[in-house]
C-alpha atoms as a PDB file:
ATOM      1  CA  UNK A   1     -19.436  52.386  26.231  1.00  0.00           C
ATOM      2  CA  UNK A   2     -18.681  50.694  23.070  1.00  0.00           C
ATOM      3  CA  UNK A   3     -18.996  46.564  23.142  1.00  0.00           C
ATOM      4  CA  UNK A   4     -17.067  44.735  20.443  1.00  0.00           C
ATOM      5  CA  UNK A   5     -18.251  41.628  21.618  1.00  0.00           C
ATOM      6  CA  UNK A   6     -20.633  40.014  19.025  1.00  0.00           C
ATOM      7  CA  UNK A   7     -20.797  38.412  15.799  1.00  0.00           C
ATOM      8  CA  UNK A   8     -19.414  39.304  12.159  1.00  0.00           C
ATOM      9  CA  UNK A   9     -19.363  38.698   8.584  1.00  0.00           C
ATOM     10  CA  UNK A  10     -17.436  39.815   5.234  1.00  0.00           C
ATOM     11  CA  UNK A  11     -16.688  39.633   1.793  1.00  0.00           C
ATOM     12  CA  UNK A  12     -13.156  40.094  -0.064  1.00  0.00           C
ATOM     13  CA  UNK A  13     -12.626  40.290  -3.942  1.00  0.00           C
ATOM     14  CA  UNK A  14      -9.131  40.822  -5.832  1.00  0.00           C
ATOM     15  CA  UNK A  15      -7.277  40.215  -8.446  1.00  0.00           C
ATOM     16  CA  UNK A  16      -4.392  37.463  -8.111  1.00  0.00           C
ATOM     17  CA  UNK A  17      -0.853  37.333 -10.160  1.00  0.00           C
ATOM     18  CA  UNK A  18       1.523  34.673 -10.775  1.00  0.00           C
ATOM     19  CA  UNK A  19       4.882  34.725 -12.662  1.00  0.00           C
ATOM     20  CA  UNK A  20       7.383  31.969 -11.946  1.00  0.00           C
ATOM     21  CA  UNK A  21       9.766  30.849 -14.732  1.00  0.00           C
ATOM     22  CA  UNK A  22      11.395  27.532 -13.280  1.00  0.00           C
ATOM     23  CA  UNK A  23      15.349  26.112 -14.411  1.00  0.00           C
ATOM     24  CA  UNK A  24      15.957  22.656 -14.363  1.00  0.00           C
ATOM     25  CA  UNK A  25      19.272  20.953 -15.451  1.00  0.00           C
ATOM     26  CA  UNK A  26      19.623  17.363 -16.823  1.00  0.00           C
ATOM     27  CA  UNK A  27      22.970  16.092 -17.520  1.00  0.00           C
ATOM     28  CA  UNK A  28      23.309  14.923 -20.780  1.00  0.00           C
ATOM     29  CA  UNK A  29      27.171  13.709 -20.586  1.00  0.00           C
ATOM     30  CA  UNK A  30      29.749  14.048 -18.191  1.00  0.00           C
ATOM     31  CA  UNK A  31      30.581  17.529 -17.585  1.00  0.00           C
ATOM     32  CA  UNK A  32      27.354  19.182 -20.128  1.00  0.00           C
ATOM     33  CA  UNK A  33      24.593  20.472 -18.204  1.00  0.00           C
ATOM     34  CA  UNK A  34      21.332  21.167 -20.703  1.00  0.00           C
ATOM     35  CA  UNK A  35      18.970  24.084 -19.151  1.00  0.00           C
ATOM     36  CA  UNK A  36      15.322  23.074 -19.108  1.00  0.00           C
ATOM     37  CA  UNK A  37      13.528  26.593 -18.480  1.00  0.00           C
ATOM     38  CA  UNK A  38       9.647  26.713 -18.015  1.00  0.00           C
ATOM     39  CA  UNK A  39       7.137  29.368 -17.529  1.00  0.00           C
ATOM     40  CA  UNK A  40       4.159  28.831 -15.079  1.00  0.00           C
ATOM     41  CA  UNK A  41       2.073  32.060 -15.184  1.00  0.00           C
ATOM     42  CA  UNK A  42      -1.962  32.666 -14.229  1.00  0.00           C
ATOM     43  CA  UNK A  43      -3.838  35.764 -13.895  1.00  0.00           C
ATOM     44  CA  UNK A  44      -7.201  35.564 -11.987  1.00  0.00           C
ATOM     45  CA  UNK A  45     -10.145  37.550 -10.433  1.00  0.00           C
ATOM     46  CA  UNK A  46     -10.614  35.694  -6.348  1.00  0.00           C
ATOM     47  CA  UNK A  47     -13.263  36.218  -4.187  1.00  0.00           C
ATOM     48  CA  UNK A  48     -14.051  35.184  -0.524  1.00  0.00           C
ATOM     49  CA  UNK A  49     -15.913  35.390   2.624  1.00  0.00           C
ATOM     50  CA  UNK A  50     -15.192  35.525   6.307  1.00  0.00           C
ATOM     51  CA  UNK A  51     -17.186  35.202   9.317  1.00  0.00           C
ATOM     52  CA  UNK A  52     -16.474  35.038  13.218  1.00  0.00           C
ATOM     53  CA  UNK A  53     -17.403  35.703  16.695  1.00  0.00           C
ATOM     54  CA  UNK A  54     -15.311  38.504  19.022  1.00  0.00           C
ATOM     55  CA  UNK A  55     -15.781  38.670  22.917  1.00  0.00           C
ATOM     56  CA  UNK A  56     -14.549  41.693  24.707  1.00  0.00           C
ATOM     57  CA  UNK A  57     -12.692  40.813  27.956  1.00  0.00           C
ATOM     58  CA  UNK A  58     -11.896  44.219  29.254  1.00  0.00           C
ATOM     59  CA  UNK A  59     -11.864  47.554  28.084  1.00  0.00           C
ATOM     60  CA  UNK A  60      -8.615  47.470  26.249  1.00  0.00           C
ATOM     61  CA  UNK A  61      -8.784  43.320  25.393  1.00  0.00           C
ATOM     62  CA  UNK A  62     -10.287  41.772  22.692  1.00  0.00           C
ATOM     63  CA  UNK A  63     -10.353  37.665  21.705  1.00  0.00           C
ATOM     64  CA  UNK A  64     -12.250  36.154  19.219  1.00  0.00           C
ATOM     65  CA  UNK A  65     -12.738  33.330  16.219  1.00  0.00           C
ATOM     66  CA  UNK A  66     -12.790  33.856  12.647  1.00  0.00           C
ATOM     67  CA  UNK A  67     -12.743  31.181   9.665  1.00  0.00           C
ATOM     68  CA  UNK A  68     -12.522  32.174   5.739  1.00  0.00           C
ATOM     69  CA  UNK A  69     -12.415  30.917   2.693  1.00  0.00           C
ATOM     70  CA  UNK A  70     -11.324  32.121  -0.708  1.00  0.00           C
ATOM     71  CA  UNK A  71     -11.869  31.046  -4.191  1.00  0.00           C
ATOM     72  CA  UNK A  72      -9.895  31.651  -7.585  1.00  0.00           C
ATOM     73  CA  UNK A  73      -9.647  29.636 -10.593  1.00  0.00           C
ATOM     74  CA  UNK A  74      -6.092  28.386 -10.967  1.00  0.00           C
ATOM     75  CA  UNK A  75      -4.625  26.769 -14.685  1.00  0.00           C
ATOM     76  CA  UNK A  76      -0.815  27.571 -15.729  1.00  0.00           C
ATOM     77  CA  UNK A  77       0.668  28.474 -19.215  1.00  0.00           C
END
């Protein structure tokens, strides 16, 4: 039979989108509100890596551990 039990390791790769347009309003007299509107928006390639450790506790049961990481540069516009 089949063991999962063991050790493993991976790679990821993508592509990552932002778009956000944020509205702030200051109050420039009493009852005038003045819209503040600003675009934050990044495009970027991210790439990453996982590794971890499965134990099989019965035929149908699986636990394990996994930690990752992931990487993508970040600037706004």
């Amino acid at each position: 039979p089949r063991s999962w039990t063991g050790f493993y390791l991976g790679a990821s790769g993508g592509m990552r989108r932002e778009d956000h347009t944020w509205t702030t309003n200051s109050f420039g007299g009493i009852f005038s509100a003045i819209p503040n509107s600003q675009d934050f928006n990044d495009t970027t390639a991210r790439f990453g890596g996982f590794v971890g450790y499965n134990f099989q506790i019965g035929p149908k049961l699986v636990a394990g551990i996994e930690g990752d990481f992931a990487w993508g540069k970040t600037s706004t516009g």
